[in-house]
C-alpha atoms as a PDB file:
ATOM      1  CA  UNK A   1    -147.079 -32.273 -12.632  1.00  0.00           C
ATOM      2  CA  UNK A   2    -147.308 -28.312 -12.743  1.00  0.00           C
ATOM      3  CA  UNK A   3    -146.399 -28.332  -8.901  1.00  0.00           C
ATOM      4  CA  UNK A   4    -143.566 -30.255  -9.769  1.00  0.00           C
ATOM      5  CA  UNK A   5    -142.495 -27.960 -13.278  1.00  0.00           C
ATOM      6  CA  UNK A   6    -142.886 -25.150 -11.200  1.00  0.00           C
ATOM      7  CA  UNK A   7    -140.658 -26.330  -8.385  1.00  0.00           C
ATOM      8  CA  UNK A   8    -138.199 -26.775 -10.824  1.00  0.00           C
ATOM      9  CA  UNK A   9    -138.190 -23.896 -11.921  1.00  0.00           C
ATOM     10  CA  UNK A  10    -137.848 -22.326  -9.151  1.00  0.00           C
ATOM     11  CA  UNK A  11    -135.131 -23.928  -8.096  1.00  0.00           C
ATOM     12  CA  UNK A  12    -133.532 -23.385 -11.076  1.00  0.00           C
ATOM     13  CA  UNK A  13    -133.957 -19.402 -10.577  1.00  0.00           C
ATOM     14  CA  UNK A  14    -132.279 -19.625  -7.404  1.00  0.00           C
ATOM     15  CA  UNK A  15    -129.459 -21.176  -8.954  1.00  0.00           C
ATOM     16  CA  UNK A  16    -128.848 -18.949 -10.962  1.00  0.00           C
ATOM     17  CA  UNK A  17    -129.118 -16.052  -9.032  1.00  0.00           C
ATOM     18  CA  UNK A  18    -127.065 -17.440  -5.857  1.00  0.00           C
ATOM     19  CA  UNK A  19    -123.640 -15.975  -7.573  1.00  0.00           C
ATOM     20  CA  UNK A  20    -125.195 -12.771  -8.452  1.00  0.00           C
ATOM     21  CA  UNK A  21    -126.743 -12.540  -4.089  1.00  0.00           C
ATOM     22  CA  UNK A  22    -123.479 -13.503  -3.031  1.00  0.00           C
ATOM     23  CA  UNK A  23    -121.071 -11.880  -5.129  1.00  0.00           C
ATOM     24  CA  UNK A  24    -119.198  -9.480  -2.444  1.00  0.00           C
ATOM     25  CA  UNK A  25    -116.636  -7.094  -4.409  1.00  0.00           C
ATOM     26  CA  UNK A  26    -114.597  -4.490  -2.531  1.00  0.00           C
ATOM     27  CA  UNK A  27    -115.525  -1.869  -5.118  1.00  0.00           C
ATOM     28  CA  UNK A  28    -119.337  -2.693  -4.903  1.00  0.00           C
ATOM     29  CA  UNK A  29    -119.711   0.310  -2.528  1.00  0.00           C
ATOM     30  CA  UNK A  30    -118.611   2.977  -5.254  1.00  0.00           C
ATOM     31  CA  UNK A  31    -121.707   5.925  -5.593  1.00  0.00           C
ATOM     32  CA  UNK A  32    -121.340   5.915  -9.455  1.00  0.00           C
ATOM     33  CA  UNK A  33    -119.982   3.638 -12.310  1.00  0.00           C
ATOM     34  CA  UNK A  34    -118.094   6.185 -14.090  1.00  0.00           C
ATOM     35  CA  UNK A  35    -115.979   6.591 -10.776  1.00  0.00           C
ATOM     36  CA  UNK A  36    -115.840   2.864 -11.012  1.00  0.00           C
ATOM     37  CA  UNK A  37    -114.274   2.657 -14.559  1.00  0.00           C
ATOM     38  CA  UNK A  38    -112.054   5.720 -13.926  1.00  0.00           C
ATOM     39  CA  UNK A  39    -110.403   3.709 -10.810  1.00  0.00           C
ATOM     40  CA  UNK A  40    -110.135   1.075 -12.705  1.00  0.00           C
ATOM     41  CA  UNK A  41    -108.123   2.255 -15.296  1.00  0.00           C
ATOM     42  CA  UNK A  42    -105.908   3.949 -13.146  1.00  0.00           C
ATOM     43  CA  UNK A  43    -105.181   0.583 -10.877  1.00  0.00           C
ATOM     44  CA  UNK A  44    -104.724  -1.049 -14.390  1.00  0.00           C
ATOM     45  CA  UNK A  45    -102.242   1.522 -15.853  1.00  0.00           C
ATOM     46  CA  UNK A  46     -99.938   1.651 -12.134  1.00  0.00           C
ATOM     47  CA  UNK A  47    -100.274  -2.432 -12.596  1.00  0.00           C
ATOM     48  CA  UNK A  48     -99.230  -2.573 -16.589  1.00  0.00           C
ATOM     49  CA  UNK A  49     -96.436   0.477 -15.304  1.00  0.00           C
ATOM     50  CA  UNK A  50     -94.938  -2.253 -12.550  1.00  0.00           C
ATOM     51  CA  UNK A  51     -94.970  -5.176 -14.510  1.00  0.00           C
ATOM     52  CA  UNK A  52     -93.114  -3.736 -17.960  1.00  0.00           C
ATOM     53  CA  UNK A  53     -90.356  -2.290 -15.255  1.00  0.00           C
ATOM     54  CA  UNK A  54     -89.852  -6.015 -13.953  1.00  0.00           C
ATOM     55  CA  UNK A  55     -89.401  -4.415 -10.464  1.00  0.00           C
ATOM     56  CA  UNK A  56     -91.229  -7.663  -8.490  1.00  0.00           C
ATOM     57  CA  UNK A  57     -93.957  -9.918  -9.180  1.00  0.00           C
ATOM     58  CA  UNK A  58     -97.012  -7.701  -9.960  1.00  0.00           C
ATOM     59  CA  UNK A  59     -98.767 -10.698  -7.638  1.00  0.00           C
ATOM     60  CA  UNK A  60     -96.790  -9.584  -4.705  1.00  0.00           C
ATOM     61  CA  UNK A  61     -97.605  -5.637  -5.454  1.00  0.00           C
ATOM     62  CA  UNK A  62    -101.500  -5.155  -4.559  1.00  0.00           C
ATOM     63  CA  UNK A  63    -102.922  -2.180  -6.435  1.00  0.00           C
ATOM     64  CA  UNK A  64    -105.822  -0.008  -5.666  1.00  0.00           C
ATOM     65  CA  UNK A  65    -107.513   3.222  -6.192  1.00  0.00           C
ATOM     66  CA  UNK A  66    -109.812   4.394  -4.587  1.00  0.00           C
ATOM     67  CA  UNK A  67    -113.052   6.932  -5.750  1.00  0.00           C
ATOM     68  CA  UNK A  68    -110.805   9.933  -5.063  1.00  0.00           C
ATOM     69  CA  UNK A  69    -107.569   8.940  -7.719  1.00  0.00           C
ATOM     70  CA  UNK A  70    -105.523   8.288  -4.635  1.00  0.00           C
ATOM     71  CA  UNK A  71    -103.252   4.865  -5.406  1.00  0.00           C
ATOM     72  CA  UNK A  72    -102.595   2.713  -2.610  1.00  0.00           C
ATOM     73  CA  UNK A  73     -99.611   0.278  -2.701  1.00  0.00           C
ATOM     74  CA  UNK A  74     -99.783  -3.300  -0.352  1.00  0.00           C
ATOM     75  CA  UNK A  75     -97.792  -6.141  -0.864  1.00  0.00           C
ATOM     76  CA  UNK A  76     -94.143  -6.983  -0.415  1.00  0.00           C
ATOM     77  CA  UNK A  77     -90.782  -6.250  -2.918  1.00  0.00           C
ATOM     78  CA  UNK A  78     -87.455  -7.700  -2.683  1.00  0.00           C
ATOM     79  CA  UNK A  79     -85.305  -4.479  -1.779  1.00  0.00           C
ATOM     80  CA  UNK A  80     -86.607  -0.794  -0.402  1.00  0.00           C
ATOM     81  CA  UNK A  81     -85.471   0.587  -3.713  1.00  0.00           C
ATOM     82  CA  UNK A  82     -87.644  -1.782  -5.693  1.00  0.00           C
ATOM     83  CA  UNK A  83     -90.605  -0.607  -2.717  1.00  0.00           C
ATOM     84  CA  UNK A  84     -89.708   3.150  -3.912  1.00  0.00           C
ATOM     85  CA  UNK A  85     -89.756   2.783  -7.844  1.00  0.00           C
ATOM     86  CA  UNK A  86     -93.091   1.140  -7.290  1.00  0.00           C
ATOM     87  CA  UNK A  87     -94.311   4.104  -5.896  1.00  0.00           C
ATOM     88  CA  UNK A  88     -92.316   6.677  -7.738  1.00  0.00           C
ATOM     89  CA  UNK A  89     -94.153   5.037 -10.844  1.00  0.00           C
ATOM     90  CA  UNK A  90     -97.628   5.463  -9.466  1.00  0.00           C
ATOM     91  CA  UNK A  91     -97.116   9.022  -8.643  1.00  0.00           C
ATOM     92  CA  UNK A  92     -96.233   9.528 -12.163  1.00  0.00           C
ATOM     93  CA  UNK A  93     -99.806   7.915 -13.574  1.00  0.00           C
ATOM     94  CA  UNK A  94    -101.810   9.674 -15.438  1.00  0.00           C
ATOM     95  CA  UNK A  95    -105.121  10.546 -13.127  1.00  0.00           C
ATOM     96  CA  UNK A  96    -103.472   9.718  -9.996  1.00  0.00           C
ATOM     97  CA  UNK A  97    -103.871  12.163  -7.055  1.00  0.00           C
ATOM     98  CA  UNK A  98    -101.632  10.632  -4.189  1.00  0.00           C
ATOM     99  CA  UNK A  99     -99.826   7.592  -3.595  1.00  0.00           C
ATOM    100  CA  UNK A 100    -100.069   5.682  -0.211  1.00  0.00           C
ATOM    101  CA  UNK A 101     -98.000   2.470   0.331  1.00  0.00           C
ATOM    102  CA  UNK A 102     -97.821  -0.528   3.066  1.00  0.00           C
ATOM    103  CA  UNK A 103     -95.072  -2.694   1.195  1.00  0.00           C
ATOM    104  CA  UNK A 104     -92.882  -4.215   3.201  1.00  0.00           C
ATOM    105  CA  UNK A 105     -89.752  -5.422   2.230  1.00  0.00           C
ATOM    106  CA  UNK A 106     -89.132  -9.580   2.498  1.00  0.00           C
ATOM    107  CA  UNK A 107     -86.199 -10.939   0.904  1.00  0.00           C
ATOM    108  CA  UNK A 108     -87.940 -14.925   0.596  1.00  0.00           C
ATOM    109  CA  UNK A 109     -89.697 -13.950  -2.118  1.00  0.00           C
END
């Protein structure tokens, strides 16, 4: 019976800690949390910036900063001008360094 309660248990345990061994995040490999929060915010003020300008589906604009306040913009937008207010608006974010975009312009979306 206490092999068996104990089994259980352990199983149990490994449960439970199976999401936290196998949770991979991109930003896991940051050197300090407060470098992690102050990324953050930036990515989520350039994000909140895009959407209230209705320039494209924030879904189709990737955001991210990385540890050195540098923005970088992936994705796709509808028109070249819509590709260049989406990055004239992260340059002028508070806390962001540089701006470095990928989009690509596809007219399907």
């Amino acid at each position: 019976m206490k092999m068996t309660t104990l089994a259980t248990s352990l199983l149990l345990a490994g449960v439970l800690a199976a999401p936290l061994a196998l949770a991979q995040d991109a930003d896991a490999d940051r050197s300090h949390p407060k470098a992690f929060v102050k990324d953050s915010v930036i990515t989520t003020k350039v994000k909140s910036k895009l959407a209230a300008e209705h320039i494209t589906s924030v879904g189709r604009i990737h955001v991210d900063t990385d540890e050195n306040g540098v923005v970088w913009l992936t994705g796709s937008a509808r028109s070249q001008e819509a590709i260049d207010r989406a990055v004239s608006i992260a340059r002028d974010t508070e806390g962001v360094k540089d701006v470095k975009s990928t989009l690509k312009v596809r007219h399907d979306d």
